[in-house]
C-alpha atoms as a PDB file:
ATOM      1  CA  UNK A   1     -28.168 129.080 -66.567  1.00  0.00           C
ATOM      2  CA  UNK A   2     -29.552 132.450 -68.189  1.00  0.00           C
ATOM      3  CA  UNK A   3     -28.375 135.577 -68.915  1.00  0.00           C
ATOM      4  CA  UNK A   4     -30.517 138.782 -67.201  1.00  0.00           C
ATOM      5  CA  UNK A   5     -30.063 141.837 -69.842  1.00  0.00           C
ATOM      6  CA  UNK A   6     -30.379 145.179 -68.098  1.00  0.00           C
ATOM      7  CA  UNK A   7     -30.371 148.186 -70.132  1.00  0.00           C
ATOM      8  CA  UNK A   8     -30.392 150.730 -68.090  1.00  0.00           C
ATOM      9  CA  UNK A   9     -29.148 151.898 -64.517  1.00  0.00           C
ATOM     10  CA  UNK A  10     -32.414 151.762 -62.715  1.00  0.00           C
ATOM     11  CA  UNK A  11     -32.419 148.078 -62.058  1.00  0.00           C
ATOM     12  CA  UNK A  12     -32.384 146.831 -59.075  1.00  0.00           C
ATOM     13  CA  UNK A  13     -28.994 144.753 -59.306  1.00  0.00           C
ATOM     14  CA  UNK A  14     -27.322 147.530 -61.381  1.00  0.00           C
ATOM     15  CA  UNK A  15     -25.379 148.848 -58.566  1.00  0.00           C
ATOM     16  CA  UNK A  16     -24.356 145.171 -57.060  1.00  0.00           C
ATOM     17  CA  UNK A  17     -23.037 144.427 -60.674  1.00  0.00           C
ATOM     18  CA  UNK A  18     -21.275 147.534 -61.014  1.00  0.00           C
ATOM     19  CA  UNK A  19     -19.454 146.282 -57.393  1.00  0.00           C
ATOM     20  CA  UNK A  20     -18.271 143.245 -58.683  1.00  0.00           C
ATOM     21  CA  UNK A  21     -17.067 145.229 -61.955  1.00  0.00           C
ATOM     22  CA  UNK A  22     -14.794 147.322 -60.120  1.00  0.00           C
ATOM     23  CA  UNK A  23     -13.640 144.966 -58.112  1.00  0.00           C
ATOM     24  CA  UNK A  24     -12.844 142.840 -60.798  1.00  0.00           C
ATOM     25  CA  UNK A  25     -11.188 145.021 -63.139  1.00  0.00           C
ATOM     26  CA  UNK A  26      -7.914 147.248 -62.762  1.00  0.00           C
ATOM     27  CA  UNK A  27      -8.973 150.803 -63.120  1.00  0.00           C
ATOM     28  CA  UNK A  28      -7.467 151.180 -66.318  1.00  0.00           C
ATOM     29  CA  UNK A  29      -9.835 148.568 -67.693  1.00  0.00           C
ATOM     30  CA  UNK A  30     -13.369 149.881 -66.339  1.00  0.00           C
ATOM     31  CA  UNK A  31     -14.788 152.441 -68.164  1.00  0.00           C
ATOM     32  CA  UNK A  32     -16.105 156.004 -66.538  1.00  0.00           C
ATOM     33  CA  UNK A  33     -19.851 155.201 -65.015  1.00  0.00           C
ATOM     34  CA  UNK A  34     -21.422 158.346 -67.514  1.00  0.00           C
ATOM     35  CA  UNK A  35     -20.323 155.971 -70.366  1.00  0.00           C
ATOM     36  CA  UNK A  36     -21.646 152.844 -68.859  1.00  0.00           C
ATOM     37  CA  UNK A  37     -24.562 154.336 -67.688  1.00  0.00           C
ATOM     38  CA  UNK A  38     -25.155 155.827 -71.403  1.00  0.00           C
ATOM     39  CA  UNK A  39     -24.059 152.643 -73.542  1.00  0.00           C
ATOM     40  CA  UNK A  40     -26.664 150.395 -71.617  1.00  0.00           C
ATOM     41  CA  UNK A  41     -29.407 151.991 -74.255  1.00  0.00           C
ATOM     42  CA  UNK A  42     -27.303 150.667 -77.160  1.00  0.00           C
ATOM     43  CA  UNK A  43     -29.153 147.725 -78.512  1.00  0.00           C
ATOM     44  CA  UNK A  44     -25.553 145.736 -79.222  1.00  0.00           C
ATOM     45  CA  UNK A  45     -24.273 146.055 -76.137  1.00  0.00           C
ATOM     46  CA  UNK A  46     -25.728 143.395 -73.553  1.00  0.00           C
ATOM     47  CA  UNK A  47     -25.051 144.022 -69.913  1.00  0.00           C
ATOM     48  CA  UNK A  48     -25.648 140.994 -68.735  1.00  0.00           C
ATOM     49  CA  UNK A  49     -26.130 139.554 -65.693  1.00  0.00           C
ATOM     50  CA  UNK A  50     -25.700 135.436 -65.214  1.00  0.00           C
ATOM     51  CA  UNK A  51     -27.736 133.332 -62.997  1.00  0.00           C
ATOM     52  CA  UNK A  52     -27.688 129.612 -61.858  1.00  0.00           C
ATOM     53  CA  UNK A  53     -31.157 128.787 -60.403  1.00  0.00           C
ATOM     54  CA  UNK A  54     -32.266 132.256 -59.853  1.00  0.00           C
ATOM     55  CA  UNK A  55     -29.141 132.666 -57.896  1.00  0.00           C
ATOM     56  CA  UNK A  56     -26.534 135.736 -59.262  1.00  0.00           C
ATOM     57  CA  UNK A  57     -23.174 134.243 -60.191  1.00  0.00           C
ATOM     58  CA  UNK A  58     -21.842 137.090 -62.216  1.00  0.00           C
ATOM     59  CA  UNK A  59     -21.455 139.095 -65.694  1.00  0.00           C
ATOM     60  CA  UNK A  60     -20.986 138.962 -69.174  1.00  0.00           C
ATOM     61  CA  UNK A  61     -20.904 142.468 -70.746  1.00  0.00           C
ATOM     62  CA  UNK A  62     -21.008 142.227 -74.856  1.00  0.00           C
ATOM     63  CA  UNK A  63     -21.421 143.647 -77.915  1.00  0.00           C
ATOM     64  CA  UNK A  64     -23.291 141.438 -80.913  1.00  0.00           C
ATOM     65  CA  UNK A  65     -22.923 142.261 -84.368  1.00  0.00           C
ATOM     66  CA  UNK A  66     -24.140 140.510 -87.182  1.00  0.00           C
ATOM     67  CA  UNK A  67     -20.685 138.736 -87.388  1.00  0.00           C
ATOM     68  CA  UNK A  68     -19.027 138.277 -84.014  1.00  0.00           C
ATOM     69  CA  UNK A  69     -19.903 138.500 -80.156  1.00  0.00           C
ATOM     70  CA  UNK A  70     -17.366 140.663 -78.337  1.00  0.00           C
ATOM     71  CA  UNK A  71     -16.919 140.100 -74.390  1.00  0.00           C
ATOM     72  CA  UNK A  72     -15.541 143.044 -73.251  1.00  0.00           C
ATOM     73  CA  UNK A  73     -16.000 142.215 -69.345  1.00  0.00           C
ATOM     74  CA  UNK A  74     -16.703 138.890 -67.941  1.00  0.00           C
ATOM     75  CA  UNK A  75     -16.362 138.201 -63.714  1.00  0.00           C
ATOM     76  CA  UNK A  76     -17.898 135.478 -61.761  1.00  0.00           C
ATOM     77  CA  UNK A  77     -18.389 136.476 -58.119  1.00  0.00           C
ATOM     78  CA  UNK A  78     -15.145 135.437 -56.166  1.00  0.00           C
ATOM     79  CA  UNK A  79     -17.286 133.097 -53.783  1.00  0.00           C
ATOM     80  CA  UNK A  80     -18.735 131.361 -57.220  1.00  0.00           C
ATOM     81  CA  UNK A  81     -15.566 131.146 -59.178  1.00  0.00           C
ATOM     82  CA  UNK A  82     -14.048 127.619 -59.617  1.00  0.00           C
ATOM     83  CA  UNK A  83     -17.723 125.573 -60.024  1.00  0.00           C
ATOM     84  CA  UNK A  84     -17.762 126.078 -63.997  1.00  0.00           C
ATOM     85  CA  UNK A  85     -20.473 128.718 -64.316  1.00  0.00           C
ATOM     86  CA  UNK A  86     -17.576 130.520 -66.317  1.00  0.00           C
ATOM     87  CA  UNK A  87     -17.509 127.678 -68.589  1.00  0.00           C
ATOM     88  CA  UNK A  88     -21.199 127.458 -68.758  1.00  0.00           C
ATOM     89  CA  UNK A  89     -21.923 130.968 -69.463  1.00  0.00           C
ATOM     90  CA  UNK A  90     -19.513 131.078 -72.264  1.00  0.00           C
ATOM     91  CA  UNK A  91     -21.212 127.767 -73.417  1.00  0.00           C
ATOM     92  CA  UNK A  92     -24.605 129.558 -73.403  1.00  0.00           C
ATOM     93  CA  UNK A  93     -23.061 132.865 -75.391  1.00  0.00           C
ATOM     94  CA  UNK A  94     -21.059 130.250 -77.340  1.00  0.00           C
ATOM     95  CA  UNK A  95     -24.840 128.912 -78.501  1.00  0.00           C
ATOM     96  CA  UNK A  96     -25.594 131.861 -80.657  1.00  0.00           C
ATOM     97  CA  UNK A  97     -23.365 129.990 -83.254  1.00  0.00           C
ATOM     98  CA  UNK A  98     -21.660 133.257 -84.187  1.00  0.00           C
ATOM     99  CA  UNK A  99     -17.708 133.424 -83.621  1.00  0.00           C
ATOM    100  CA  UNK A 100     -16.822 134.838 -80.016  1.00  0.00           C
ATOM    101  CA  UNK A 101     -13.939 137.085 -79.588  1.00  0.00           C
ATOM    102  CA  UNK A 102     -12.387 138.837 -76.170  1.00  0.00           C
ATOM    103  CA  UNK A 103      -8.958 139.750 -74.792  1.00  0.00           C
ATOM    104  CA  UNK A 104      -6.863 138.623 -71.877  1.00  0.00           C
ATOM    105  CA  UNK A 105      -3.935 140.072 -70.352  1.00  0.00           C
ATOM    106  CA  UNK A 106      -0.439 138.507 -72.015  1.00  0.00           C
ATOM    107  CA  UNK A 107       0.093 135.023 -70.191  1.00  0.00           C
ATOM    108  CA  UNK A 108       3.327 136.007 -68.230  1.00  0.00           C
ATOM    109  CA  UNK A 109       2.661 135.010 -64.488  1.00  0.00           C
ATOM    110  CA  UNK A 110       0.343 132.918 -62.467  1.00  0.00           C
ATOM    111  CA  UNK A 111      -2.929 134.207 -62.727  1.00  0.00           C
ATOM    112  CA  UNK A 112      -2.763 135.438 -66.200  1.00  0.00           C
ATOM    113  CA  UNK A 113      -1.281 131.836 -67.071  1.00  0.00           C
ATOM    114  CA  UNK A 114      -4.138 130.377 -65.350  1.00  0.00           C
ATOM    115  CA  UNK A 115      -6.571 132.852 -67.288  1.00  0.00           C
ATOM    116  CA  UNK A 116      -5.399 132.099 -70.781  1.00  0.00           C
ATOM    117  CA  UNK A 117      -5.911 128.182 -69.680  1.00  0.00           C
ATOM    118  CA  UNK A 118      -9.530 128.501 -68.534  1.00  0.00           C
ATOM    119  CA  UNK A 119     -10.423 129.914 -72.197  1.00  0.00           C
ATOM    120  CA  UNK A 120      -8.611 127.500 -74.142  1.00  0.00           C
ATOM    121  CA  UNK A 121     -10.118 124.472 -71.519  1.00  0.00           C
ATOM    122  CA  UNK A 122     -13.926 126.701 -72.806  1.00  0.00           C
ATOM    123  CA  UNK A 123     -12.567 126.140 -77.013  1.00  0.00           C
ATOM    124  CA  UNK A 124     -10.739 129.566 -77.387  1.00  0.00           C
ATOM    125  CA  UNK A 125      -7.709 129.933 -79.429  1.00  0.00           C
ATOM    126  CA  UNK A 126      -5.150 132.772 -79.024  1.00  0.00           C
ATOM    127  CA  UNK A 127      -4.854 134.544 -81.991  1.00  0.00           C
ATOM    128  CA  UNK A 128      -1.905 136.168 -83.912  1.00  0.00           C
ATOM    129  CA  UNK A 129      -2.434 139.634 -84.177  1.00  0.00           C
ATOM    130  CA  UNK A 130      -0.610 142.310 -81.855  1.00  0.00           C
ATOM    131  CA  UNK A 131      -3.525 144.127 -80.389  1.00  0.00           C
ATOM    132  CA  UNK A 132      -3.716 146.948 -78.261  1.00  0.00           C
ATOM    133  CA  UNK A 133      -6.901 148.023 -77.135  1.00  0.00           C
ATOM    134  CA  UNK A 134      -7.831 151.747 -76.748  1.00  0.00           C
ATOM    135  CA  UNK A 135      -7.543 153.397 -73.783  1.00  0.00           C
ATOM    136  CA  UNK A 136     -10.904 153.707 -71.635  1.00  0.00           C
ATOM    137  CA  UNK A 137      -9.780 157.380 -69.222  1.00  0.00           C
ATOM    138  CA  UNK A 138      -8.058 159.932 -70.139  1.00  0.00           C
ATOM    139  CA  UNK A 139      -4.792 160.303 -68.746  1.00  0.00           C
ATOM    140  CA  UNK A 140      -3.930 155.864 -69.514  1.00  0.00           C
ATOM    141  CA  UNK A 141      -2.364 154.373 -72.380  1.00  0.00           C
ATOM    142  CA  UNK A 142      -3.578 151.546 -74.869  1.00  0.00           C
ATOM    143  CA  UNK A 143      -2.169 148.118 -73.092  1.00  0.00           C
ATOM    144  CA  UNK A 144      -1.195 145.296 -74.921  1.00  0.00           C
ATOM    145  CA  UNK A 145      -3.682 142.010 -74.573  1.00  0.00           C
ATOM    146  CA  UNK A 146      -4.388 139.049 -76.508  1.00  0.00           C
ATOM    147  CA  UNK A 147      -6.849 138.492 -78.612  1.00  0.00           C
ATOM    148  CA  UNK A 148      -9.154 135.150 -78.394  1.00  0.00           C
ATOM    149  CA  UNK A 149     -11.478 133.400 -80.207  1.00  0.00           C
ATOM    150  CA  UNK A 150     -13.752 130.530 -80.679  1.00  0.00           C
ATOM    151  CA  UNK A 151     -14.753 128.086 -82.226  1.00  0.00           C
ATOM    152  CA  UNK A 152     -11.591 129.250 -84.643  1.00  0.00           C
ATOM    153  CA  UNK A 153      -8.823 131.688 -84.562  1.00  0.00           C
ATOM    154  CA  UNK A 154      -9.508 135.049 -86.614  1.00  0.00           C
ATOM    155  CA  UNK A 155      -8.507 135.582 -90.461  1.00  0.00           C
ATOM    156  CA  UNK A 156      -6.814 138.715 -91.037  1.00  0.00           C
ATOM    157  CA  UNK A 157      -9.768 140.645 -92.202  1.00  0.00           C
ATOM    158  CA  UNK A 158     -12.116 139.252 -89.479  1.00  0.00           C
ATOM    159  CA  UNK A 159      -9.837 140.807 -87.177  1.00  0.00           C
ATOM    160  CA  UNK A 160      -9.516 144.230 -89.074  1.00  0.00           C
ATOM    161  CA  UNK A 161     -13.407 144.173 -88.907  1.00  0.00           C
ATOM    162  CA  UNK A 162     -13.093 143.201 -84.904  1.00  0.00           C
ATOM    163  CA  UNK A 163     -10.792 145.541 -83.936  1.00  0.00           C
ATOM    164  CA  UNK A 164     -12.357 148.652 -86.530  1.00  0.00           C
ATOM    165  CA  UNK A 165     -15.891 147.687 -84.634  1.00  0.00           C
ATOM    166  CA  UNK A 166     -14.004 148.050 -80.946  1.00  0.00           C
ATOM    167  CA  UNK A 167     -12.164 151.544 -82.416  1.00  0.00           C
ATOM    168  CA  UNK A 168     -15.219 153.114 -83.988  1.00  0.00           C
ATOM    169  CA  UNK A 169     -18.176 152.001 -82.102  1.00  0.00           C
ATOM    170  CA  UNK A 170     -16.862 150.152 -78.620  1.00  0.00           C
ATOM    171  CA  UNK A 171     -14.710 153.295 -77.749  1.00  0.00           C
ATOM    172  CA  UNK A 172     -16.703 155.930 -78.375  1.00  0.00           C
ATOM    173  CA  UNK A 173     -17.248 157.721 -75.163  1.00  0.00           C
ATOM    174  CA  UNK A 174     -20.976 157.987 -75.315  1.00  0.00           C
ATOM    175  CA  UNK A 175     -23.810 158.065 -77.958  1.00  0.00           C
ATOM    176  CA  UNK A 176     -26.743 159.467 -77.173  1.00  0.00           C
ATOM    177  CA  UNK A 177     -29.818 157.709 -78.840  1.00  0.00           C
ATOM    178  CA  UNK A 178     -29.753 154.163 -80.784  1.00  0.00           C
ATOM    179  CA  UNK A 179     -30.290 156.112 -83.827  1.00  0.00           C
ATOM    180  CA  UNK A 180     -26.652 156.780 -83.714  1.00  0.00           C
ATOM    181  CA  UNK A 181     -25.581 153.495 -83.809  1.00  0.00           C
END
């Protein structure tokens, strides 16, 4: 397995990926394709693409600071799902031995159930803190998700430092060189 970094929109699979985004992800939770498009020159966000023998399987969009690896969006192609290249790609992320944090939807029915299972099955932990992450549009409200880690839950101030980091640089709605970051 390997992860295929594009940073910009002019690749080739850019638009395929961007498919499988918003299919994956309620509306609320994609952000608006000027801000994609312009946080793909940021050098700690990875937009990732993740292949199994040269064969696409899905995503892994991040953001790597010296401290943590954030997963903001992670889909495996519907047709792919349920043959552990989830598992493995959060394995491979998982091997830059820095602590891994993303969000999932409160456990409260089937899928979301199933969801919080898969990480903690991949050596997540939920973690304490009530979280809300920012909205992404205009016009939508901050919704309430959980906050996961691994390999351990989150002290108090590494969370502070997570969620600051998604607040001040995550959110922004567009920076315009890397010198800004």
């Amino acid at each position: 397995m390997e992860f295929i970094r594009l940073t910009d929109s002019n690749h080739a699979m850019y638009h395929q990926a961007m498919d499988l985004y918003k299919a994956s992800f309620p509306i609320h939770e994609q952000r608006e394709s000027h801000v994609q498009t312009c946080i793909m020159g940021n050098e700690a966000y990875h937009f990732n693409l993740i292949y199994e023998n040269n064969r696409w399987v899905g995503m892994i969009l991040c953001w790597e600071t010296e401290e943590f690896i954030y997963i903001e969006h992670f889909c495996i192609l519907p047709e792919m799902r349920g043959k552990k290249y989830g598992q493995k790609a959060l394995e491979l992320l998982g091997g830059e031995r820095k602590t891994v944090i993303l969000e999932i939807d409160p456990p409260i029915d089937d899928v979301s159930v199933r969801r919080k299972r898969f990480y903690e099955r991949s050596g997540y932990q939920a973690n304490r803190f009530a979280h809300v992450h920012p909205p992404y549009k205009k016009g939508f409200k901050g919704h309430d998700l959980v906050v996961m880690s691994s390999p351990d839950q989150l002290s108090e101030a590494e969370y502070r430092a997570f969620n600051s980091y998604l607040s001040s640089v995550v959110m922004k709605r567009c920076l315009i060189t890397k010198s800004s970051y």
